[in-house]
PDB file of N, CA and C in Angstrom:
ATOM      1  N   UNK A   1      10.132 -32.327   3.551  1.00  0.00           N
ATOM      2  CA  UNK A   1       9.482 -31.851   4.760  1.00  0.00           C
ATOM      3  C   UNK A   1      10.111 -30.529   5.227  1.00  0.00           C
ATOM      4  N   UNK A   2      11.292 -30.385   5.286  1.00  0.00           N
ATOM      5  CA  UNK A   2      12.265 -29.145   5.968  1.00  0.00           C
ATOM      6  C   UNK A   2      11.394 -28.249   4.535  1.00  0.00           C
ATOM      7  N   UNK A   3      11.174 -28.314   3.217  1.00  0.00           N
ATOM      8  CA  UNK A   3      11.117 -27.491   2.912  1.00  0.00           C
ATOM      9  C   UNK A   3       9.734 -26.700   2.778  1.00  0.00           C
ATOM     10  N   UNK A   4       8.681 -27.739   3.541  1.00  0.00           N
ATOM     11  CA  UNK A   4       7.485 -27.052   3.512  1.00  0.00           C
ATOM     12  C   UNK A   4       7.809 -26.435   4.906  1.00  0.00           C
ATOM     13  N   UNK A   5       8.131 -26.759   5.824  1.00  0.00           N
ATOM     14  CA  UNK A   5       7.992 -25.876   6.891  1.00  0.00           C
ATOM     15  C   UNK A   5       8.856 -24.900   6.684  1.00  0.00           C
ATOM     16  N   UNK A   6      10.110 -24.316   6.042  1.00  0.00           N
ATOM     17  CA  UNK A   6      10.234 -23.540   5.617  1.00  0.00           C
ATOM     18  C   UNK A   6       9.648 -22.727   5.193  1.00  0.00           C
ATOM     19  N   UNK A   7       8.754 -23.065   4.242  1.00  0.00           N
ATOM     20  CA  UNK A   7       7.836 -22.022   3.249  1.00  0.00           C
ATOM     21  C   UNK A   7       6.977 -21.460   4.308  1.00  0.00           C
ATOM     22  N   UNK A   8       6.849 -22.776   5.356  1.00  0.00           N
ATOM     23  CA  UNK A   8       5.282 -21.911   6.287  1.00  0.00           C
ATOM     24  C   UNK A   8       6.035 -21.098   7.245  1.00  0.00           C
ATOM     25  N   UNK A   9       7.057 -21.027   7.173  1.00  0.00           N
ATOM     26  CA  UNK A   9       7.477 -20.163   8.609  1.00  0.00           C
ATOM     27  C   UNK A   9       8.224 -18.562   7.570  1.00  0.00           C
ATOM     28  N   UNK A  10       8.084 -18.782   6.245  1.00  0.00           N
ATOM     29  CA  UNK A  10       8.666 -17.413   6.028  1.00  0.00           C
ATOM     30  C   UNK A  10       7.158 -16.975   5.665  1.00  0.00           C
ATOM     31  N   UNK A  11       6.095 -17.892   4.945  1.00  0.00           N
ATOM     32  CA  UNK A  11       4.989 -17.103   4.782  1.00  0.00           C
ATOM     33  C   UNK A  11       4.344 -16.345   6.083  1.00  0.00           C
ATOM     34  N   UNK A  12       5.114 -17.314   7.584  1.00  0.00           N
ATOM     35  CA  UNK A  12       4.173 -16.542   9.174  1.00  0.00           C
ATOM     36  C   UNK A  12       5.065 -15.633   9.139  1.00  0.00           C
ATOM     37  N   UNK A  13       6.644 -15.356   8.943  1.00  0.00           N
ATOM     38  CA  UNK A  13       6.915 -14.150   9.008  1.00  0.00           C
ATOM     39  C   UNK A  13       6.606 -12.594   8.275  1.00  0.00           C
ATOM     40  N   UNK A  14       5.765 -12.980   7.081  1.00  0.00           N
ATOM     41  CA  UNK A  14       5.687 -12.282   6.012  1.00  0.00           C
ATOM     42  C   UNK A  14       4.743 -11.600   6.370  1.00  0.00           C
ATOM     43  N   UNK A  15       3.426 -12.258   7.010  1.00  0.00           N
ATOM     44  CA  UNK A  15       2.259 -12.340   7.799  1.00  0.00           C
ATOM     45  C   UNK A  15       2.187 -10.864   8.736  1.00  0.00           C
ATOM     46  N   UNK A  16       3.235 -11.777  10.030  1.00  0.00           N
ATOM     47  CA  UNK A  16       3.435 -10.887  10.964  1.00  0.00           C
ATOM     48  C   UNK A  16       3.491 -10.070  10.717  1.00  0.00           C
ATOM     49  N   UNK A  17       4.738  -9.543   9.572  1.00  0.00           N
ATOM     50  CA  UNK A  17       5.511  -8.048   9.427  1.00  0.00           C
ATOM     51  C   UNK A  17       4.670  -7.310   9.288  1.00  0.00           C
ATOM     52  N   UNK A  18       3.558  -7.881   8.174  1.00  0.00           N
ATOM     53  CA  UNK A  18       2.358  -6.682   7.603  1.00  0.00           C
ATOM     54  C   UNK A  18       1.770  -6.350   8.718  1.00  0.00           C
ATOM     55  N   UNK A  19       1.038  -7.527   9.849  1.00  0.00           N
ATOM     56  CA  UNK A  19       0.814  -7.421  10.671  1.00  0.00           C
ATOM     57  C   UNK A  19       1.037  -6.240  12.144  1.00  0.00           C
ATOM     58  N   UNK A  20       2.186  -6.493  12.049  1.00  0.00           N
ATOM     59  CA  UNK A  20       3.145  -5.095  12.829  1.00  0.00           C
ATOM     60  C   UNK A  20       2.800  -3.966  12.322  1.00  0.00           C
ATOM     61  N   UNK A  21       3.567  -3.825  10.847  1.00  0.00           N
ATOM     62  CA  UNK A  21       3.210  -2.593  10.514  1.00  0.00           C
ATOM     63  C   UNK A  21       1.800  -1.932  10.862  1.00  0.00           C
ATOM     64  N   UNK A  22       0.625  -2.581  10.299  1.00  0.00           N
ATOM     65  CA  UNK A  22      -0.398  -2.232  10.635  1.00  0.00           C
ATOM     66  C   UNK A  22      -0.841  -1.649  12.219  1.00  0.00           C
ATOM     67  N   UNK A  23      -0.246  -2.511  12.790  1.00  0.00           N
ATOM     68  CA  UNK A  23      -0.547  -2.048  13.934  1.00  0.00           C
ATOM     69  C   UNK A  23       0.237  -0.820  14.290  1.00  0.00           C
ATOM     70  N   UNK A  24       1.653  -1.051  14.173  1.00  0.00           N
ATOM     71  CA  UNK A  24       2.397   0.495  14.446  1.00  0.00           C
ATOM     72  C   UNK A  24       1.737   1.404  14.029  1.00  0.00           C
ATOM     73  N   UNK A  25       1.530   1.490  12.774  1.00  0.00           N
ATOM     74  CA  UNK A  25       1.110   2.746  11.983  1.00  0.00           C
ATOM     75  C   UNK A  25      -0.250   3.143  12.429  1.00  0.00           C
ATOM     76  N   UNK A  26      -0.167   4.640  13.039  1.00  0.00           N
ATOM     77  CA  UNK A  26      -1.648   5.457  13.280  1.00  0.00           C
ATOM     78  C   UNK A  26      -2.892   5.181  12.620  1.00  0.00           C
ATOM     79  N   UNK A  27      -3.773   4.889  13.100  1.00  0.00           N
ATOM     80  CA  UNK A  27      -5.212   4.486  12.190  1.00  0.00           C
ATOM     81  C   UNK A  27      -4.698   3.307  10.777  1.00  0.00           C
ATOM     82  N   UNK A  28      -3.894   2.699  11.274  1.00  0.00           N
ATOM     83  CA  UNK A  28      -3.633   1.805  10.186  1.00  0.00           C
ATOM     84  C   UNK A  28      -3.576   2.136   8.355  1.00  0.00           C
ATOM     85  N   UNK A  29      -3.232   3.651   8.164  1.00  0.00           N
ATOM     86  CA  UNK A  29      -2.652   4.105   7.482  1.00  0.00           C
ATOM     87  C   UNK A  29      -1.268   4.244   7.048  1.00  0.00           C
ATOM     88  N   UNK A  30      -1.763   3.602   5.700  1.00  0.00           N
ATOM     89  CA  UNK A  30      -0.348   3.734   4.779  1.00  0.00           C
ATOM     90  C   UNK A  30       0.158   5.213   4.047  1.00  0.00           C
ATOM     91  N   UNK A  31       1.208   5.518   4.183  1.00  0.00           N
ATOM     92  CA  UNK A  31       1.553   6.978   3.016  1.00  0.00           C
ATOM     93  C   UNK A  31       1.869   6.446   1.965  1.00  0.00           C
ATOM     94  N   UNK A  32       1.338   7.397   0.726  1.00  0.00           N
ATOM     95  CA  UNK A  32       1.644   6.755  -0.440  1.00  0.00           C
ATOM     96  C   UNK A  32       0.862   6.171  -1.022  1.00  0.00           C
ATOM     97  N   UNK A  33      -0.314   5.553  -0.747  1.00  0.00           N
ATOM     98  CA  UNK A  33      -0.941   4.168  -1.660  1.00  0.00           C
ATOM     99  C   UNK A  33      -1.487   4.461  -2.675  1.00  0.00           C
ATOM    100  N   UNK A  34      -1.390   5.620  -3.179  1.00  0.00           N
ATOM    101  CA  UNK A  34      -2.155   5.870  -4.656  1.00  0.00           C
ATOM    102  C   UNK A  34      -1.555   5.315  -5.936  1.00  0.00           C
ATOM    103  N   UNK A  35      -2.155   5.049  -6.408  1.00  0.00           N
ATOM    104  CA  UNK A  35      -1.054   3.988  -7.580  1.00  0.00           C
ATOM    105  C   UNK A  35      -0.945   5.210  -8.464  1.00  0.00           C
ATOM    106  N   UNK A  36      -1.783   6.327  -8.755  1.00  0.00           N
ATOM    107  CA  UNK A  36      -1.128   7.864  -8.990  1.00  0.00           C
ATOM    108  C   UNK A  36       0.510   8.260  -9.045  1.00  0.00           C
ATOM    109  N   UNK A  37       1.393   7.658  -8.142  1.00  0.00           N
ATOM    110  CA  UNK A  37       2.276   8.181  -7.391  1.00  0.00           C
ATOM    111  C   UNK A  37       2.992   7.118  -7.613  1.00  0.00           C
ATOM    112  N   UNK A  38       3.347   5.931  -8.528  1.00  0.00           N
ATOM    113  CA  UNK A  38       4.215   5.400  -9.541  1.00  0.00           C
ATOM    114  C   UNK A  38       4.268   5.692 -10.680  1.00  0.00           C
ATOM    115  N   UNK A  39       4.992   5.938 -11.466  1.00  0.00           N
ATOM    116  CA  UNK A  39       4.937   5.926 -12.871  1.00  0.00           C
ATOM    117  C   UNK A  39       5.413   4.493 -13.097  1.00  0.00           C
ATOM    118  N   UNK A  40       5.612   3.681 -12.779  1.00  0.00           N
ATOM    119  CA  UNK A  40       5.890   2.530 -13.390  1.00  0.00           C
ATOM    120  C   UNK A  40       4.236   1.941 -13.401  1.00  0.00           C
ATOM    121  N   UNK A  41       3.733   1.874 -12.694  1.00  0.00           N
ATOM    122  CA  UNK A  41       2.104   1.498 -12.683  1.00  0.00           C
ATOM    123  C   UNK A  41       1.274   2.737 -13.469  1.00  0.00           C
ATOM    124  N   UNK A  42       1.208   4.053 -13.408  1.00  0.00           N
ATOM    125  CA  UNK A  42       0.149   4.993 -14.233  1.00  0.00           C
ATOM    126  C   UNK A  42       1.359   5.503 -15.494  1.00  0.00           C
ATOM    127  N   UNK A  43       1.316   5.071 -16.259  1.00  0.00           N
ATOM    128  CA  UNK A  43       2.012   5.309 -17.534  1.00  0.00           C
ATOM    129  C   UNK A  43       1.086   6.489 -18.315  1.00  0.00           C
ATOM    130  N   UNK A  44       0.266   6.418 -18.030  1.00  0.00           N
ATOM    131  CA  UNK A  44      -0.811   7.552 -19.103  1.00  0.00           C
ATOM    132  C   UNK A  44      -1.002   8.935 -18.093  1.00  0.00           C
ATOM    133  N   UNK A  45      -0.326   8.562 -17.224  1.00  0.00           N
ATOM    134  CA  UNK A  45      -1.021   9.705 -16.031  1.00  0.00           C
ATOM    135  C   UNK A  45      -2.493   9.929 -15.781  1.00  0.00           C
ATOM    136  N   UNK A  46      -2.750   8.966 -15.687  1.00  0.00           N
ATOM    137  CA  UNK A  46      -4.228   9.171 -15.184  1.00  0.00           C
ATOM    138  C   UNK A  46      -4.564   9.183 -13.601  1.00  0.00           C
ATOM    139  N   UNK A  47      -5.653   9.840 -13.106  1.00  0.00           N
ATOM    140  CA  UNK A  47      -6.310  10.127 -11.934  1.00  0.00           C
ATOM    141  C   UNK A  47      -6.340   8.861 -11.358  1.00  0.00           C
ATOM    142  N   UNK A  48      -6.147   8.563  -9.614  1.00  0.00           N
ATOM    143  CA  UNK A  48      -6.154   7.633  -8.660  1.00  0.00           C
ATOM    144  C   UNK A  48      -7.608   7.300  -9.276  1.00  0.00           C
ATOM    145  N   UNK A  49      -7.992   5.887  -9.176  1.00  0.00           N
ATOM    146  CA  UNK A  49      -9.496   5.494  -8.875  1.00  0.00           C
ATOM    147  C   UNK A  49      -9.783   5.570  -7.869  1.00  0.00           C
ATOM    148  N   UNK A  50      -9.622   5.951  -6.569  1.00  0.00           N
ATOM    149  CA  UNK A  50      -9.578   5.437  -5.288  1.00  0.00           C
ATOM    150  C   UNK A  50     -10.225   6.976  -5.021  1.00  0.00           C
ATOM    151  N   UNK A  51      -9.082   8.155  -5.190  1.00  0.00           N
ATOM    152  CA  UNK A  51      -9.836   9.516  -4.448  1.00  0.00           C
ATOM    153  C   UNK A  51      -9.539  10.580  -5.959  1.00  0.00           C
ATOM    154  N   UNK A  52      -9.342  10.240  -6.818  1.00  0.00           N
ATOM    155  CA  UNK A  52      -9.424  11.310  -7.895  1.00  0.00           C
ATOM    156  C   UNK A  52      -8.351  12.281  -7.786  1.00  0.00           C
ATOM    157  N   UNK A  53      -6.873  11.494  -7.159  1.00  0.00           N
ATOM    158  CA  UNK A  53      -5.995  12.272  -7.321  1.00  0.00           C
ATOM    159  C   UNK A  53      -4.691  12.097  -8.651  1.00  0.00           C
ATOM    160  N   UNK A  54      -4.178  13.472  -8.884  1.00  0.00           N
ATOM    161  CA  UNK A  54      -3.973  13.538 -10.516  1.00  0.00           C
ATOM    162  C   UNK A  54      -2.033  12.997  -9.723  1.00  0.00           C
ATOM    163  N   UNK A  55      -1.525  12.679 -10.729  1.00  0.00           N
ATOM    164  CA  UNK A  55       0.015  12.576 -10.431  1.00  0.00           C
ATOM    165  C   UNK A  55       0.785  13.459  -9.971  1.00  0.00           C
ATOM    166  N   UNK A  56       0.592  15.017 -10.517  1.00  0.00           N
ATOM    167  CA  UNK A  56       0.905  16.116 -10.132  1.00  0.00           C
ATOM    168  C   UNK A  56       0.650  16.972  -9.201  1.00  0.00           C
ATOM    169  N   UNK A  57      -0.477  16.040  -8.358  1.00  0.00           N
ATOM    170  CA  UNK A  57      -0.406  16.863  -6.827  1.00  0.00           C
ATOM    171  C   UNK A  57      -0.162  15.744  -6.091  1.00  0.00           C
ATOM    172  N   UNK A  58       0.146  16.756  -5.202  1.00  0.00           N
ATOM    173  CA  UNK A  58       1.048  16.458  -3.731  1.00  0.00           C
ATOM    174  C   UNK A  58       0.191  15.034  -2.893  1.00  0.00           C
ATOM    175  N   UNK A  59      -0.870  15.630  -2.245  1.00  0.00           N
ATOM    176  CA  UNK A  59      -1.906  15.193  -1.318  1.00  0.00           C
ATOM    177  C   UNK A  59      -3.031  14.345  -1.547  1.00  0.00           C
ATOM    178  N   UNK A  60      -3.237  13.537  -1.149  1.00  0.00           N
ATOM    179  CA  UNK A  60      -4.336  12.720  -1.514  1.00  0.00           C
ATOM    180  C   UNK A  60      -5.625  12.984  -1.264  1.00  0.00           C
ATOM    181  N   UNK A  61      -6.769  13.066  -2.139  1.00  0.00           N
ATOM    182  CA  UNK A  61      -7.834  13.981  -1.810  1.00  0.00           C
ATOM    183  C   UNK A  61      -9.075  12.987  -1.192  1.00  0.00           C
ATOM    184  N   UNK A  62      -8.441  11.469  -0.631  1.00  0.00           N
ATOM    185  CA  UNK A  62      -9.591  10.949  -0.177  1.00  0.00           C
ATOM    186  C   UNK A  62      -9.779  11.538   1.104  1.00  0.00           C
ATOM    187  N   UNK A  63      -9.155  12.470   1.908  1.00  0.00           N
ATOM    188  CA  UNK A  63      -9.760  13.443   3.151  1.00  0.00           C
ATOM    189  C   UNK A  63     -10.811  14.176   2.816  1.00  0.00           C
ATOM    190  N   UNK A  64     -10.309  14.691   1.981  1.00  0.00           N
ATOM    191  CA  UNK A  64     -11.352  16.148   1.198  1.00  0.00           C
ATOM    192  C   UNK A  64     -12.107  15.212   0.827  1.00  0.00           C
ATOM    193  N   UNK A  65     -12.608  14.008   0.073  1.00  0.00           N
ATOM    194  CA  UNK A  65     -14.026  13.616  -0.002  1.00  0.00           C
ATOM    195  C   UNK A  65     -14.676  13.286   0.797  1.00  0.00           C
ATOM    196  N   UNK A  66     -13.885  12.772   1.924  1.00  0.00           N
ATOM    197  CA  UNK A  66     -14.835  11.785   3.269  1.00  0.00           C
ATOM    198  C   UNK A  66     -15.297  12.953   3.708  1.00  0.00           C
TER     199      UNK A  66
END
C-alpha cells in the first residue's frame, strides 16, 4: 500500500511541475524543442519535421511560417 501511494504522489508531483512550468513560461512556450537541436536524437542531420529547421541554424522557423 505505502508503495502505491508513493508512486501516486511522485507521479502528482511530476504532473504539477510540468504543470508550473507551463504556466510560468510566456505563451506556454518551450526554448529548444526542435529535435533538430540534439544530436543524440538527429544523427543524419536532418531538417525539424515540425518547422523545417536545419541543425545549423540558430532560430526556429515555425514564426516565419505562421
Amino acid at each position: 500500500m505505502k508503495l502505491i501511494l508513493l508512486t501516486i504522489g511522485l507521479l502528482a508531483l511530476a504532473f504539477s511541475g510540468i504543470a508550473i512550468k507551463i504556466w510560468a513560461k510566456k505563451d506556454g512556450k518551450f526554448a529548444g524543442t526542435c529535435a533538430s537541436q540534439s544530436p543524440f536524437l538527429n544523427k543524419d542531420g536532418e531538417a525539424c519535421g515540425m518547422c523545417g529547421k536545419l541543425p545549423s541554424e540558430q532560430d526556429c522557423k515555425k514564426d516565419i511560417v505562421a
